[in-house]
Protein backbone atom coordinates (compact mmCIF):
# COMPACT_ATOMS: atom_id res chain seq x y z
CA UNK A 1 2.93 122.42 122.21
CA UNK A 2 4.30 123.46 119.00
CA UNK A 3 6.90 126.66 118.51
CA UNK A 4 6.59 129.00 114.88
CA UNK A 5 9.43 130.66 114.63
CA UNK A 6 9.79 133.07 111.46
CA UNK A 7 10.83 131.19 108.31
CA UNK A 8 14.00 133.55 108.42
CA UNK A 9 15.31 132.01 111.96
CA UNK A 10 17.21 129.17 110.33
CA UNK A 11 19.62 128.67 113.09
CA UNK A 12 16.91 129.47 115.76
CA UNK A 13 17.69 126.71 118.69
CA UNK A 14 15.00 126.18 120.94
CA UNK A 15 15.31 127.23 124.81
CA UNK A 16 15.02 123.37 125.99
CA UNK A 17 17.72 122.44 123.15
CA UNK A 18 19.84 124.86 124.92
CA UNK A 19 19.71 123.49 127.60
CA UNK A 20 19.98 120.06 127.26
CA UNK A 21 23.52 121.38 125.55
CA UNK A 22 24.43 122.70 128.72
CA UNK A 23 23.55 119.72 130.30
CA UNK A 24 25.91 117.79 128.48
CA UNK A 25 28.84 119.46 128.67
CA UNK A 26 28.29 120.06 132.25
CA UNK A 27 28.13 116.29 132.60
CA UNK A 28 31.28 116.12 130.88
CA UNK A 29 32.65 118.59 133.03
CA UNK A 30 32.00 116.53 135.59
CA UNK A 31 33.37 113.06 134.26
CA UNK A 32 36.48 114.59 133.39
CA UNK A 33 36.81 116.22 137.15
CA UNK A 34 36.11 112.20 138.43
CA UNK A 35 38.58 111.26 135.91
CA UNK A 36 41.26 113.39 137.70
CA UNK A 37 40.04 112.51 141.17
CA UNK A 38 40.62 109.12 141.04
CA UNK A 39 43.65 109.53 139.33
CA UNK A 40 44.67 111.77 142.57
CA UNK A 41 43.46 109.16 145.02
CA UNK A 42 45.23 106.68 143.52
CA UNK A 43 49.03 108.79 143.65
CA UNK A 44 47.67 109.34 147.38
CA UNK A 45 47.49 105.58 148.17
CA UNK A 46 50.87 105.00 146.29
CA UNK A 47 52.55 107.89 148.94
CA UNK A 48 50.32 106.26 151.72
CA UNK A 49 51.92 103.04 150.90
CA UNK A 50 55.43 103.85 149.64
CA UNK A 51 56.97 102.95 153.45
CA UNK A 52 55.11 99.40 152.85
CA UNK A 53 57.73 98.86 150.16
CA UNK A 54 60.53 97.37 151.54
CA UNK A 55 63.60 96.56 149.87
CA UNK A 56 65.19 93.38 150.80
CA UNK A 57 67.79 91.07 150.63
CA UNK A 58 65.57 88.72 149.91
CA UNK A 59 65.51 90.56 146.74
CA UNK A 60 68.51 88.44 145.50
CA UNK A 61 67.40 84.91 146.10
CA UNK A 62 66.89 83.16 143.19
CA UNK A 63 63.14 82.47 144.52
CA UNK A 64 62.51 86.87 144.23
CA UNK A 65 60.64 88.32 141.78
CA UNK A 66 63.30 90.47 140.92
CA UNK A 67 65.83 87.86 140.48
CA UNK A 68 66.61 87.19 136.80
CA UNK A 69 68.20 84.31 135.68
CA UNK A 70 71.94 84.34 133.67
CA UNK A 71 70.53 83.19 130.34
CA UNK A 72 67.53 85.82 130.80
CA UNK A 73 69.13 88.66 131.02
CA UNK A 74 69.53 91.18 128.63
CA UNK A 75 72.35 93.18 127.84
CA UNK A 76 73.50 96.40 126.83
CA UNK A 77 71.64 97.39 123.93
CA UNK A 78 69.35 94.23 123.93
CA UNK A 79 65.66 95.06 125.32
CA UNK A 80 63.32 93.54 128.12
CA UNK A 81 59.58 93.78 129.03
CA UNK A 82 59.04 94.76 132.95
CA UNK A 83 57.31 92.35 134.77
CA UNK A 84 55.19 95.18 135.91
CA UNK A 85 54.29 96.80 133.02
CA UNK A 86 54.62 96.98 129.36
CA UNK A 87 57.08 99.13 128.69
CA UNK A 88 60.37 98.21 127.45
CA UNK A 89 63.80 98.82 129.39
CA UNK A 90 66.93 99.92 127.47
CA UNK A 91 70.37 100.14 129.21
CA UNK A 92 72.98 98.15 130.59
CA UNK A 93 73.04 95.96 133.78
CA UNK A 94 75.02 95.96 136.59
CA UNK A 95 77.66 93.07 136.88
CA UNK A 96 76.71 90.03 138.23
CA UNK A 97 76.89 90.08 142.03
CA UNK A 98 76.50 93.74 142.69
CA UNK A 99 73.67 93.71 144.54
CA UNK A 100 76.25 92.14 147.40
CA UNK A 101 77.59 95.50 149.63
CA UNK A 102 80.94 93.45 149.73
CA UNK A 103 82.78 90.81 148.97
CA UNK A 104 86.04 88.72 150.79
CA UNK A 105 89.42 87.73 149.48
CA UNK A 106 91.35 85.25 151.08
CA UNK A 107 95.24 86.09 152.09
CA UNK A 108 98.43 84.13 151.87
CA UNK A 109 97.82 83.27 155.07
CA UNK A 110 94.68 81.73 154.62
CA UNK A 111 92.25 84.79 156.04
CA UNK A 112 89.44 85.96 154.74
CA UNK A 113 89.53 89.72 154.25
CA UNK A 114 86.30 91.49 153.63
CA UNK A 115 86.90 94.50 150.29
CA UNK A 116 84.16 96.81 150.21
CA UNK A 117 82.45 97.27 146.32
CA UNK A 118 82.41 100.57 144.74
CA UNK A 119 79.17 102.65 144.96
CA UNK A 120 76.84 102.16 142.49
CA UNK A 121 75.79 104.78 140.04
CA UNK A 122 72.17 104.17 138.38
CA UNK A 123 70.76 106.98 135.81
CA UNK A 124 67.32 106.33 135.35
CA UNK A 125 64.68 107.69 132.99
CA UNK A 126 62.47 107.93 129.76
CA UNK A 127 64.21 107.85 125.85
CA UNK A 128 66.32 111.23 126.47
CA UNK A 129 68.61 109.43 128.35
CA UNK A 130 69.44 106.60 125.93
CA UNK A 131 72.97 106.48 125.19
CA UNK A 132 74.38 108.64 127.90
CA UNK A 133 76.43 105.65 129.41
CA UNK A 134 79.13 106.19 127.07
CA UNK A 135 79.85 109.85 128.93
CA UNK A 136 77.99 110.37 132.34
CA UNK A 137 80.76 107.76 134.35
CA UNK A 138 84.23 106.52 134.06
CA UNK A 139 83.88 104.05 136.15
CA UNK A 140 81.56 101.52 133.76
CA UNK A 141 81.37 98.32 135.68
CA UNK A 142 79.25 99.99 138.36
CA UNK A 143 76.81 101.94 136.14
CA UNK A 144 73.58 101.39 135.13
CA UNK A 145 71.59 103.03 132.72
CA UNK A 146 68.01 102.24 132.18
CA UNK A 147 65.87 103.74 129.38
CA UNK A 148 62.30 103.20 129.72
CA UNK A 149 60.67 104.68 126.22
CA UNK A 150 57.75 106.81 126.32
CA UNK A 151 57.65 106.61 130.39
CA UNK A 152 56.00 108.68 132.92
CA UNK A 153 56.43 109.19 136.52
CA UNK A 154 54.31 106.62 138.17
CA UNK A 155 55.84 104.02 135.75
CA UNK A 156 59.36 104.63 137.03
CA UNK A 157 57.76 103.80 140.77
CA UNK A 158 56.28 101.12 139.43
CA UNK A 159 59.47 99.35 138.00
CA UNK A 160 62.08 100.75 140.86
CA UNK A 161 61.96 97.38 142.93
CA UNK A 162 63.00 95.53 140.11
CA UNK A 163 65.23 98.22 138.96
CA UNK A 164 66.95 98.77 141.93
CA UNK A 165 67.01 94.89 143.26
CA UNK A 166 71.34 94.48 142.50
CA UNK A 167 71.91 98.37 143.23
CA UNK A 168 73.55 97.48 146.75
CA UNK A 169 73.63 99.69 149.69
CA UNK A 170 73.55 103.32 149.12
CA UNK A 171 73.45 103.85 145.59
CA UNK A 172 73.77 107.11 143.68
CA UNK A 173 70.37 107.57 141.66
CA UNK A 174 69.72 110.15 139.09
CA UNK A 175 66.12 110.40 137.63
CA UNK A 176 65.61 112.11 134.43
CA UNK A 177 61.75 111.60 133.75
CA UNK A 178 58.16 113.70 133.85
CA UNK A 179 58.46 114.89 129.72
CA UNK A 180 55.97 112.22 128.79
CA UNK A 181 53.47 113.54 131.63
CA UNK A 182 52.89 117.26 130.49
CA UNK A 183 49.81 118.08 129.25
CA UNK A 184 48.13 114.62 130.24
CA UNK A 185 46.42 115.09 133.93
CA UNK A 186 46.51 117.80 136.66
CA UNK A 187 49.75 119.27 138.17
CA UNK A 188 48.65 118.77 141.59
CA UNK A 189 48.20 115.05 140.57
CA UNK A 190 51.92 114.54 138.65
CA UNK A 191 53.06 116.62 141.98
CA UNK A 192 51.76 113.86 143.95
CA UNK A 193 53.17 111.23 141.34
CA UNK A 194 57.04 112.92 141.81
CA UNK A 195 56.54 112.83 145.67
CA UNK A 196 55.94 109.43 145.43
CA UNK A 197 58.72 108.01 143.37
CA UNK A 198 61.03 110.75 145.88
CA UNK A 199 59.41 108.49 148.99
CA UNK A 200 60.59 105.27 147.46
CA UNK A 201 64.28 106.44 146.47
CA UNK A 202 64.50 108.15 149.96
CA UNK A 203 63.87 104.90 151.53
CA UNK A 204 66.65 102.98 149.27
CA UNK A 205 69.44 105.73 149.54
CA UNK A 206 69.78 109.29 149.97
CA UNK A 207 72.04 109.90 147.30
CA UNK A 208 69.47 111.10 144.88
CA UNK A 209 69.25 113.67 141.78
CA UNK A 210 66.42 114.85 139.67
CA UNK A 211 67.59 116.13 136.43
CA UNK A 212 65.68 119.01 134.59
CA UNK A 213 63.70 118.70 132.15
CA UNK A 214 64.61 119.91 128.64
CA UNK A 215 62.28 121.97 126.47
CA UNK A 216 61.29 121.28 123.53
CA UNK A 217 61.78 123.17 120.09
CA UNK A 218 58.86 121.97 118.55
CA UNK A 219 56.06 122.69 120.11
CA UNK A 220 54.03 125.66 121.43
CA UNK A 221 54.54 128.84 123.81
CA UNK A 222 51.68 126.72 126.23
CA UNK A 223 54.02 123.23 126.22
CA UNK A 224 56.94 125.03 126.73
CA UNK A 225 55.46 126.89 129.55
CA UNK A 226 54.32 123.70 131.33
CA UNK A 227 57.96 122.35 131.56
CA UNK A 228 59.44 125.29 132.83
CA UNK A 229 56.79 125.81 135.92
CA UNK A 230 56.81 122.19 136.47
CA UNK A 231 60.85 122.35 136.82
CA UNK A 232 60.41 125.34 138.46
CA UNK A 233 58.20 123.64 141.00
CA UNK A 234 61.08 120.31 141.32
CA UNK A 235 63.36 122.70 141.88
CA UNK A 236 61.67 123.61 145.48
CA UNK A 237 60.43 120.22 145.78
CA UNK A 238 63.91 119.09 145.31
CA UNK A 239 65.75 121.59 148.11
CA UNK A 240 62.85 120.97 150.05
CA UNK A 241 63.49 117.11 149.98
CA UNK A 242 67.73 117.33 150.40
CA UNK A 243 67.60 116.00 146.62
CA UNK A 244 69.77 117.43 144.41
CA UNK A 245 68.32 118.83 141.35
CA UNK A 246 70.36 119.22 137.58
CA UNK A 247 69.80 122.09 135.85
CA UNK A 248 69.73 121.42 131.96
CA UNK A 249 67.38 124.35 130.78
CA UNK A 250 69.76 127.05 129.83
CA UNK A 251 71.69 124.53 128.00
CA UNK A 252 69.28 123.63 126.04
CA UNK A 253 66.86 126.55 125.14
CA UNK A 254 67.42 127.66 121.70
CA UNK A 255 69.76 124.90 121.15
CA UNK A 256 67.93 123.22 118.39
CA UNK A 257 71.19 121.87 117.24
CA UNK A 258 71.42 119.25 120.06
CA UNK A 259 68.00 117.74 119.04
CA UNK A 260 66.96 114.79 116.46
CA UNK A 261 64.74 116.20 113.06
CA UNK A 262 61.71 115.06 115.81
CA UNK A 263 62.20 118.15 118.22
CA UNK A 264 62.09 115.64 120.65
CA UNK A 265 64.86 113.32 120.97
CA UNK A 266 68.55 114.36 121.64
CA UNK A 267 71.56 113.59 119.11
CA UNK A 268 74.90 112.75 119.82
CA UNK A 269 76.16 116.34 120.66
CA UNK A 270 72.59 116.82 122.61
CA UNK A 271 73.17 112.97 124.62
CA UNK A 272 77.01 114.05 125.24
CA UNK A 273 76.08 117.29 126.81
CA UNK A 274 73.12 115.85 128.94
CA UNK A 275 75.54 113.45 130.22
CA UNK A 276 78.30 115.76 130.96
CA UNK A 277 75.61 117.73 133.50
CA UNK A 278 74.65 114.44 135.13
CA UNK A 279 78.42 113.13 135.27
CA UNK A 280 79.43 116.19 137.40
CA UNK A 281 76.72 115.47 139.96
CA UNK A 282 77.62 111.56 139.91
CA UNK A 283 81.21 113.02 140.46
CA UNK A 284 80.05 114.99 143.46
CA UNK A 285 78.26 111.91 145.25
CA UNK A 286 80.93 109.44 144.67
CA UNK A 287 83.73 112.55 145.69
C-alpha cells in the first residue's frame, strides 16, 4: 500500500503519477484535435452552403439588410460596425446608386437612352490595405476600399453580402487577407476557409484577385515560413480557380523600410507600393 523510496530520490515520481500525467496531456491532445475538427466542419458547411447565398437585387430595396440609409452611412475615413460581426470597416463607399448596372438619359428629343456605368473596382482586406485608395485607381468614383482591422478569412465571407450589396454586375474584386490567420488553426482548415470566400466571389463575378501576402520583419524563421507555404499554396489554388493571384513577396522581403516601427503595418512608401501591384492588375481587368 505504501512505497519507501530512498531518502535520496527527491524527485522520485511514482509509476501511477506518471501516468495519470500522460493521461492528461493525452486528453488535451485530444480536446485540441476536437477543437480543430469542428472548426473544419464548420468551413465545410460554409463551402456546402456558399451556392445558397444568393445575391440579389433585392439587395437594394430599402427593406434589405444590406441597405443603409443616407444619414447612416459612413464615409471615407469615418468607421462602421458590420451587422455581422464586430469588427470595424474602414474605407470609402461607392457613390450612391452604383449598385444599378445602368442608368438612362433622356435626349432632345424626348428618348430615353440607356448609358452603361463603369465597372466597379472593390479592394478588400485586413489593416495592410488601409490607405491604398489614394494610388491603386484613377478612376475614384467607382472604387471601394474596405479595411476590416485585425480580420481573418472567414470574416471577409462573413461580411461580403453586405460588402458587395451596391458593387453592380461584374465587379473587379481584389482580396488582400489571411495575415491575421497564421499560426491560429490548421492549414487544411484556413485552406478550406480561402475556398470558401473563392466560392462566394465566383458566384458574384469572375473578375477576381488574391493578393500575396507580405512577410513580416519581425518575427521568427517559423512565422515567416508559414506565409510563404501558405502563398505558395494560393498561388496553385489561385491558377487552379482562373483567379488571378498578386505577387508582393519579393517586394517586400528585406524591405524593412516600407514597414511601420510595429513590423507589421505598412507606411506610406510600403501602402504606395502595395497599391501600385494591385493597380496594375485592376488596370488589366478594366483594360
Amino acid at each position: 500500500m505504501y512505497d519507501y523510496v530512498p531518502r535520496g530520490w527527491v524527485a522520485y515520481v511514482c509509476i501511477w503519477c506518471k501516468e495519470l500525467l500522460a493521461l492528461r496531456d493525452h486528453v488535451q491532445t485530444l480536446e485540441a484535435r476536437v477543437a480543430e475538427l469542428e472548426e473544419l466542419r464548420e468551413a465545410e458547411r460554409y463551402v456546402d452552403e456558399a451556392f445558397r447565398d444568393t445575391v440579389e437585387l433585392s439587395h437594394l430595396r430599402s427593406d434589405s439588410p444590406c441597405a443603409v440609409e443616407e444619414d447612416e452611412r459612413p464615409r471615407e475615413a469615418e468607421q462602421s460596425t458590420g451587422a455581422e460581426g464586430n469588427l470595424p470597416i474602414v474605407g470609402t463607399l461607392l457613390p450612391d446608386g452604383a449598385g444599378v448596372a445602368s442608368r438612362t438619359e433622356v435626349t432632345s428629343l424626348g428618348e430615353e437612352t440607356p448609358v452603361a456605368r463603369k465597372r466597379q473596382v472593390l479592394v478588400l482586406g485586413d489593416s495592410i490595405i488601409r490607405n491604398i485608395d489614394s494610388w491603386v485607381c484613377d478612376d475614384r468614383e467607382n472604387l471601394m476600399v474596405t479595411c476590416l482591422p485585425g480580420a481573418k478569412v472567414a470574416d471577409l465571407s462573413r461580411h461580403l453580402d453586405r460588402l458587395m450589396c451596391s458593387a453592380g454586375e461584374e465587379p473587379v474584386v481584389v482580396v488582400h487577407v489571411g495575415t491575421n490567420d497564421i499560426g491560429k488553426g490548421r492549414r487544411d482548415v484556413l485552406e478550406a476557409k480561402f475556398r470558401l470566400l473563392g466560392k462566394r466571389l465566383k458566384s458574384r463575378t469572375s473578375m477576381v484577385a488574391f493578393s500575396e501576402m507580405l512577410p513580416v520583419p519581425h518575427t521568427g524563421p517559423g512565422r515567416q515560413a508559414e506565409l510563404q507555404c501558405l502563398n505558395v499554396w494560393m498561388r496553385r489554388w489561385c491558377r487552379e480557380e482562373g483567379f488571378t493571384f498578386i505577387r508582393n513577396w519579393g517586394n517586400f522581403w528585406n524591405g524593412g523600410s516600407l514597414y511601420r516601427k510595429d513590423g507589421l503595418h505598412l507606411n506610406q512608401s510600403g501602402t504606395r507600393l502595395l497599391a501600385l501591384n494591385i493597380k496594375k492588375v485592376v488596370e488589366q481587368f478594366l483594360n
